[in-house]
Protein backbone atom coordinates (compact mmCIF):
# COMPACT_ATOMS: atom_id res chain seq x y z
CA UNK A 1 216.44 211.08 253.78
CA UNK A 2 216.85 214.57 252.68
CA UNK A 3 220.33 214.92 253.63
CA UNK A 4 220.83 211.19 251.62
CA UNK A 5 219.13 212.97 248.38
CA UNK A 6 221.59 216.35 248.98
CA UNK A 7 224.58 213.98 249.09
CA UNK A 8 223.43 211.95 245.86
CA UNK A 9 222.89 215.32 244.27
CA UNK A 10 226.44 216.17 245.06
CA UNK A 11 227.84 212.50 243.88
CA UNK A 12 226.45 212.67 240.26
CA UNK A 13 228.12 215.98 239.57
CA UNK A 14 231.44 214.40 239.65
CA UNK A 15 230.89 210.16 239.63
CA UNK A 16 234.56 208.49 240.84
CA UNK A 17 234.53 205.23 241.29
CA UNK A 18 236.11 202.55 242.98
CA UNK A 19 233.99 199.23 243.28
CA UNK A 20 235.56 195.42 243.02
CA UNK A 21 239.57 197.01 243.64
CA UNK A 22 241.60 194.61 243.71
CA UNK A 23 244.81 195.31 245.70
CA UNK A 24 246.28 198.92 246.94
CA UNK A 25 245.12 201.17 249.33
CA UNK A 26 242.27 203.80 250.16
CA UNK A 27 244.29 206.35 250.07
CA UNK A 28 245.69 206.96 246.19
CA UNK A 29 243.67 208.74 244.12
CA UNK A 30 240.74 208.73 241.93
CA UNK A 31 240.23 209.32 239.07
CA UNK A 32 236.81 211.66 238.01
CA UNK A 33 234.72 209.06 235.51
CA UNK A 34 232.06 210.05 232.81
CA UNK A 35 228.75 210.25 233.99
CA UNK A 36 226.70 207.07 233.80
CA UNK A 37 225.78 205.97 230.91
CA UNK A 38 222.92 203.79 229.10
CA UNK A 39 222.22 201.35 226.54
CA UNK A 40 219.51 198.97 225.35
CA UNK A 41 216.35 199.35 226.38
CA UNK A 42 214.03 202.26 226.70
CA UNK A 43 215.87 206.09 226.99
CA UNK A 44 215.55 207.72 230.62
CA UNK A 45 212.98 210.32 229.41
CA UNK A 46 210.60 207.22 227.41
CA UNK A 47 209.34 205.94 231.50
CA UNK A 48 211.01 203.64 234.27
CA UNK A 49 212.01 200.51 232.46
CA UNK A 50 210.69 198.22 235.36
CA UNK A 51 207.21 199.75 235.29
CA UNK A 52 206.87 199.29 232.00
CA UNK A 53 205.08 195.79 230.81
CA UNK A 54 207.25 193.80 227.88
CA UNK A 55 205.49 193.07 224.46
CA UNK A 56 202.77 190.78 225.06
CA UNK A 57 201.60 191.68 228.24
CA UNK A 58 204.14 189.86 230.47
CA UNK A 59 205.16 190.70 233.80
CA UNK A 60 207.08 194.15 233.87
CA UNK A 61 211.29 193.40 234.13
CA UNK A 62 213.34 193.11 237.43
CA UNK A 63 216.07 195.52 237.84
CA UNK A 64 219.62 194.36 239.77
CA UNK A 65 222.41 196.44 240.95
CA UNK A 66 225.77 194.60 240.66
CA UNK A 67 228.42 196.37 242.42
CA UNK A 68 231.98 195.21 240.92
CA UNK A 69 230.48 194.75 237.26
CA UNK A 70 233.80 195.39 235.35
CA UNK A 71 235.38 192.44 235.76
CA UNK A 72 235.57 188.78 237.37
CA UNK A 73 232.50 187.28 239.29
CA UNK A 74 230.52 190.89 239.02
CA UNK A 75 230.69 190.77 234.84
CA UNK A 76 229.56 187.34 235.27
CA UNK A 77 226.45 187.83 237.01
CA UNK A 78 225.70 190.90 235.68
CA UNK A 79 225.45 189.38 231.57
CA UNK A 80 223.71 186.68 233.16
CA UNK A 81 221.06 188.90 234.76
CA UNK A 82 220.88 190.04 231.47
CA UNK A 83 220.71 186.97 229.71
CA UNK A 84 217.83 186.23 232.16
CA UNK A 85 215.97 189.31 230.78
CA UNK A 86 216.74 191.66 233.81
CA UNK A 87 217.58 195.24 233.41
CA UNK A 88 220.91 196.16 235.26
CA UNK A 89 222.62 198.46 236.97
CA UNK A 90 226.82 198.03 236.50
CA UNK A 91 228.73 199.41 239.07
CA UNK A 92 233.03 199.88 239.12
CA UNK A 93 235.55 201.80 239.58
CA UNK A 94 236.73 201.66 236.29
CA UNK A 95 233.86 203.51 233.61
CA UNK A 96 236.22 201.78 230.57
CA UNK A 97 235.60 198.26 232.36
CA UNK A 98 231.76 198.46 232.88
CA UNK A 99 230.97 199.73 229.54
CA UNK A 100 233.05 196.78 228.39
CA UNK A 101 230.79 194.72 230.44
CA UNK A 102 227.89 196.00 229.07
CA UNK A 103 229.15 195.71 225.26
CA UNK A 104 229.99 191.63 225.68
CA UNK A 105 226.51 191.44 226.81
CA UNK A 106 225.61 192.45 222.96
CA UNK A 107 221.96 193.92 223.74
CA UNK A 108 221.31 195.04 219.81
CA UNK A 109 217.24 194.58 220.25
CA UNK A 110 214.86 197.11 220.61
CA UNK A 111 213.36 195.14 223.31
CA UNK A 112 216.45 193.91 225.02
CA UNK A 113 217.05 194.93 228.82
CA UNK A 114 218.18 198.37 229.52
CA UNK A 115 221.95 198.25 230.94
CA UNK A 116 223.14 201.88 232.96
CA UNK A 117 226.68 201.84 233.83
CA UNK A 118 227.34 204.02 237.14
CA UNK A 119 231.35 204.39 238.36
CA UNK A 120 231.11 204.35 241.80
CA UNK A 121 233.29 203.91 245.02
CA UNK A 122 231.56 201.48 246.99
CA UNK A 123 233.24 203.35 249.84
CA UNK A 124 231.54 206.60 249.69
CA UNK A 125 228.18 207.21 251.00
CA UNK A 126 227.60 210.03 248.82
CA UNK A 127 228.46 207.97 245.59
CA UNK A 128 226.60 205.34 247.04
CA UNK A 129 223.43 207.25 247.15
CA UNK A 130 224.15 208.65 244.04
CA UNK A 131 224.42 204.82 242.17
CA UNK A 132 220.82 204.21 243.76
CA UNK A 133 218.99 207.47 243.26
CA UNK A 134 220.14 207.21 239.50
CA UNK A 135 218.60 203.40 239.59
CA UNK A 136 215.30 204.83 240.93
CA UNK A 137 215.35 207.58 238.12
CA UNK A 138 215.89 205.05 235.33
CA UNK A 139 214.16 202.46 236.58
CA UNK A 140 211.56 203.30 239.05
CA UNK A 141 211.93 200.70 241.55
CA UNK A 142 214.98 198.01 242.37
CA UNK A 143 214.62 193.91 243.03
CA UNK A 144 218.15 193.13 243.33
CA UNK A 145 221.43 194.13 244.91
CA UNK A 146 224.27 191.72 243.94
CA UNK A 147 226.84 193.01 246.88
CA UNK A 148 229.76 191.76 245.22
CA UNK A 149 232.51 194.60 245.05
CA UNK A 150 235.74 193.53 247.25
CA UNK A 151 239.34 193.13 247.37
CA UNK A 152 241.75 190.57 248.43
CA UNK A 153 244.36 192.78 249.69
CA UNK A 154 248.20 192.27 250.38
CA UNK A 155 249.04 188.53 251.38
CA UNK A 156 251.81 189.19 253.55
CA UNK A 157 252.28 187.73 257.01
CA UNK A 158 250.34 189.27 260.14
CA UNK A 159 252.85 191.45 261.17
CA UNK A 160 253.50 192.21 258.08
CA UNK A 161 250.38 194.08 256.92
CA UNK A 162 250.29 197.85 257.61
CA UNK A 163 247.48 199.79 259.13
CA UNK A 164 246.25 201.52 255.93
CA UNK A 165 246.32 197.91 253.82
CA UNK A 166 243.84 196.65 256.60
CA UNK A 167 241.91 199.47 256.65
CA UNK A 168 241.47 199.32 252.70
CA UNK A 169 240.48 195.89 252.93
CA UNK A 170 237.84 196.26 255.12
CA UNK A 171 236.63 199.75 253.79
CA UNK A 172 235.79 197.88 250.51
CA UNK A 173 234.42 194.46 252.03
CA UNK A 174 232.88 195.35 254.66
CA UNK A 175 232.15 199.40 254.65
CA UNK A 176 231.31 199.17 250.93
CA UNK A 177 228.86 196.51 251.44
CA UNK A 178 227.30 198.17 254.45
CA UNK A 179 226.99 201.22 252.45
CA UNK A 180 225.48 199.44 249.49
CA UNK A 181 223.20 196.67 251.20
CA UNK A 182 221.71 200.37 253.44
CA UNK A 183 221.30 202.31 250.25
CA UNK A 184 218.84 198.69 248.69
CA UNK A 185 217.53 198.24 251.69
CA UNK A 186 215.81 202.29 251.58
CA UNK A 187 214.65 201.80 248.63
CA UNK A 188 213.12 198.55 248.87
CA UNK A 189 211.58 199.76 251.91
CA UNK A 190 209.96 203.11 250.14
CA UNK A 191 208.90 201.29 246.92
CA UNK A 192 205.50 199.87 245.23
CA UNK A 193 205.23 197.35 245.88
CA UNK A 194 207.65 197.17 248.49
CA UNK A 195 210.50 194.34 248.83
CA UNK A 196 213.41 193.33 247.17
CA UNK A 197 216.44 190.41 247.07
CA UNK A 198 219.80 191.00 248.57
CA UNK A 199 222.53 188.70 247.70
CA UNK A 200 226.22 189.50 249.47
CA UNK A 201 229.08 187.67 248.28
CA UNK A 202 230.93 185.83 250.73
CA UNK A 203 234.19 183.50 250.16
CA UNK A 204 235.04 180.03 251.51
CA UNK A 205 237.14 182.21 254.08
CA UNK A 206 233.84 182.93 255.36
CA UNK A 207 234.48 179.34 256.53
CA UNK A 208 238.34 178.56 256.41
CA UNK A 209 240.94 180.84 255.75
CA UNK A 210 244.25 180.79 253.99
CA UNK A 211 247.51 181.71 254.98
CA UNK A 212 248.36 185.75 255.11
CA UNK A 213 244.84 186.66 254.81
CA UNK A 214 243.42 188.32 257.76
CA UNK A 215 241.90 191.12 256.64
CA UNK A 216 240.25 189.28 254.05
CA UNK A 217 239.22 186.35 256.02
CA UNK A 218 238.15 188.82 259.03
CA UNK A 219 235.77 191.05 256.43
CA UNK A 220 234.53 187.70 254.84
CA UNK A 221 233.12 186.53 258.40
CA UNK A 222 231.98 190.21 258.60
CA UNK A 223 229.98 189.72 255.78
CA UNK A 224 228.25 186.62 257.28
CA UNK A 225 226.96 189.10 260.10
CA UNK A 226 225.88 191.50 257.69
CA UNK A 227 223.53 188.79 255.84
CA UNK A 228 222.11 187.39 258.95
CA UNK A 229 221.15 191.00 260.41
CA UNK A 230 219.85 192.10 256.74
CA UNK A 231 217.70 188.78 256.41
CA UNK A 232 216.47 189.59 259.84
CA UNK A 233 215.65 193.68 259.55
CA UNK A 234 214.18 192.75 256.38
CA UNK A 235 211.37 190.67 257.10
CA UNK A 236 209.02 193.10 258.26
CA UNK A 237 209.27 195.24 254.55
CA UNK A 238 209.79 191.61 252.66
CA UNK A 239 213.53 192.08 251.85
CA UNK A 240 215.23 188.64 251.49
CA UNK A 241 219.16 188.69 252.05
CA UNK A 242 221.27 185.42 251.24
CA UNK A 243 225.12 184.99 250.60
CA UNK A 244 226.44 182.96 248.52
CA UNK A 245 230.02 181.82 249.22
CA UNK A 246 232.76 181.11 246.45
CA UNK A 247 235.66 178.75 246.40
CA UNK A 248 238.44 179.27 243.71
CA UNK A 249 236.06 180.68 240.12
CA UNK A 250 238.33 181.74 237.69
CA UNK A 251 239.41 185.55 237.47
CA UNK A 252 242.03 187.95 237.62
CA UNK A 253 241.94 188.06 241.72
CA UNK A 254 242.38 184.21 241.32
CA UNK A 255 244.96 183.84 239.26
CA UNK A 256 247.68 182.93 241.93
CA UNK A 257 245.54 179.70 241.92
CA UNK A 258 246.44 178.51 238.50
CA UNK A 259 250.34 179.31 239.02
CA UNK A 260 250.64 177.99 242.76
CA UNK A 261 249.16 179.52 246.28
CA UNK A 262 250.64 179.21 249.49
CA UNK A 263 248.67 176.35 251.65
CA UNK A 264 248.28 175.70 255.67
CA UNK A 265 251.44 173.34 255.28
CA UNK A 266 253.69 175.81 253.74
CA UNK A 267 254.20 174.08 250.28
CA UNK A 268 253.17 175.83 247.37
CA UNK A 269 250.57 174.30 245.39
CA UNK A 270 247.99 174.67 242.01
CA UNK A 271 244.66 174.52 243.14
CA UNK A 272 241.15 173.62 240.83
CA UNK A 273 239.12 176.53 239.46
CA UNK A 274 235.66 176.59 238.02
CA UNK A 275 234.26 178.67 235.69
CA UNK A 276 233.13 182.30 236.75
CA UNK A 277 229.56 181.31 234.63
CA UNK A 278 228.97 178.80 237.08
CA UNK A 279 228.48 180.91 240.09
CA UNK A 280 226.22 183.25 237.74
CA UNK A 281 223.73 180.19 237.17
CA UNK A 282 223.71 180.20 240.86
CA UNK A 283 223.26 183.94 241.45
CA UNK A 284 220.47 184.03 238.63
CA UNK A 285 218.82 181.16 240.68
CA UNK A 286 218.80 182.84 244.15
CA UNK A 287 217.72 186.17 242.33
CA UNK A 288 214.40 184.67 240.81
CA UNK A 289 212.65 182.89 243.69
CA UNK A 290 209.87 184.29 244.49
CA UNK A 291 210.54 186.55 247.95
CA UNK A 292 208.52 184.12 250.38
CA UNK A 293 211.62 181.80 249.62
CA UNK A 294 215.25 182.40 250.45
CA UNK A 295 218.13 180.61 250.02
CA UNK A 296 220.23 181.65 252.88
CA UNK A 297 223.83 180.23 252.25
CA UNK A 298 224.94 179.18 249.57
CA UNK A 299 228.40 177.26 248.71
CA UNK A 300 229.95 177.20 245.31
CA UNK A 301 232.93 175.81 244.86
CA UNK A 302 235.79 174.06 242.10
CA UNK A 303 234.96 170.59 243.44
CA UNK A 304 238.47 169.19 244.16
CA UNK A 305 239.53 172.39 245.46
CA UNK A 306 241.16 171.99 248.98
CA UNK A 307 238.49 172.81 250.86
CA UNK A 308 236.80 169.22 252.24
CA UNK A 309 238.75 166.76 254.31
CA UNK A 310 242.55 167.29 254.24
CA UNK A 311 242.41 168.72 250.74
């Protein structure tokens, strides 16, 4: 743990961030990002937002990480959280991106969540710790990790796809979420009271894949291993892990959808998408059970989406 808290030490000093890439490699270089940043809610120095009771003597407010806040499903969730009266953590590569996340979510009230935006690459165990230690300084505790930051990667054919666009693929899907879903579950574990939610996003390629997607596909089934082992380690410090797998919600990594995607049978063809709000609802739903109920797997999908049956 010590070495964990040098390394987060060393992360905040200069925060670069790469969470929720879409495309590219792990190699080109990044950027050094503003510090994180706050608004709505009570200042760091005032106390931890989630130990503090809301007006009335209500219960005190959950707190969420959501890796791959900036855009897509991760901006989603995240303003939903918020709509839901959770304070959040926003996590992305891309500082510009999460503070325009957290301005859409137009917290103006003194007594509105508190939002921190954190730039950090998902890939990079010292940025990682750093994203969580600054969640336990601001907040005190966390009840949520929304494990959503990934990347679809080059759809080429199989022989086709170079070494270093696998390997970027999986360092962000698979690595990134490691990284993340380790960094919750410490501090879950070490908190008062103790427990916590993790939800990972999967795909429908945790199911089926599509054509020229094996890294993808291959990190998505990955991530199915990863949520069984969580939900498994967890249950002896009450941390729930669930997945929640997405079929064709509108953003920019599914654009291709809208315009024509390549299918098992070679044609080219539009597929259905659903709104990016709709998984959210979904999310916020598997966020706020109570922890002695789980929902394991979860399937959301556009519902004439080729998917069941023949397509």
């Amino acid at each position: 743990m010590a070495q964990n808290t040098q390394r987060a030490g060393a992360a905040q000093a200069t925060p670069v961030a790469r969470a929720g890439h879409v495309g590219g490699t792990a190699t080109a270089p990044r950027p050094t990002l503003p510090a994180p940043a706050t608004r709505g809610g009570p200042t760091p120095q005032t106390a931890a937002a989630a130990q503090e009771a809301r007006e009335g003597g209500a219960a005190p407010r959950k707190v969420a990480v959501v890796t791959g806040a900036g855009s897509g499903i991760g901006r989603a969730v995240a303003q939903a959280l918020m709509r839901a009266n959770w304070s959040v953590a926003l996590a992305g590569r891309r500082a510009e991106a999460l503070a325009e996340t957290a301005r859409l979510a137009a917290l103006t009230e003194p007594t509105s969540p508190a939002v921190v935006t954190v730039p950090t690459d998902v890939t990079r165990p010292e940025q990682v710790d750093a994203l969580f230690a600054a969640v336990r300084d601001r907040f005190g505790r966390l009840d949520l990790l929304f494990n959503n930051a990934g990347t679809f990667g080059k759809a080429v054919p199989l022989t086709e796809l170079s070494y270093d666009d696998w390997r970027a693929v999986v360092e962000v899907n698979l690595t990134g979420a490691f990284l993340c879903a380790q960094a919750a579950f410490r501090t879950m574990q070490e908190q008062e009271p103790q427990g916590g939610r993790i939800i990972n996003n999967g795909s429908i390629s945790a199911h089926v894949p599509r054509p020229h997607s094996v890294a993808y596909t291959a990190t998505k089934h990955a991530i199915t291993g990863l949520t069984k082992s969580l939900s498994l380690d967890g249950r002896p410090y009450r941390i729930a892990c669930g997945q929640i797998d997405i079929g064709n919600a509108a953003t920019e990594m599914t654009g291709r959808m809208e315009t024509g995607i390549l299918q098992a049978n070679g044609q080219t063809a539009v597929e259905p998408v659903m709104d990016a709000a709709d998984v959210a609802r979904t999310v916020v739903h598997m966020a706020e059970l109570p922890l002695e109920a789980n929902v394991q797997f979860a399937t959301v999908m556009a519902t004439t989406m080729p998917y069941i049956g023949r397509g």
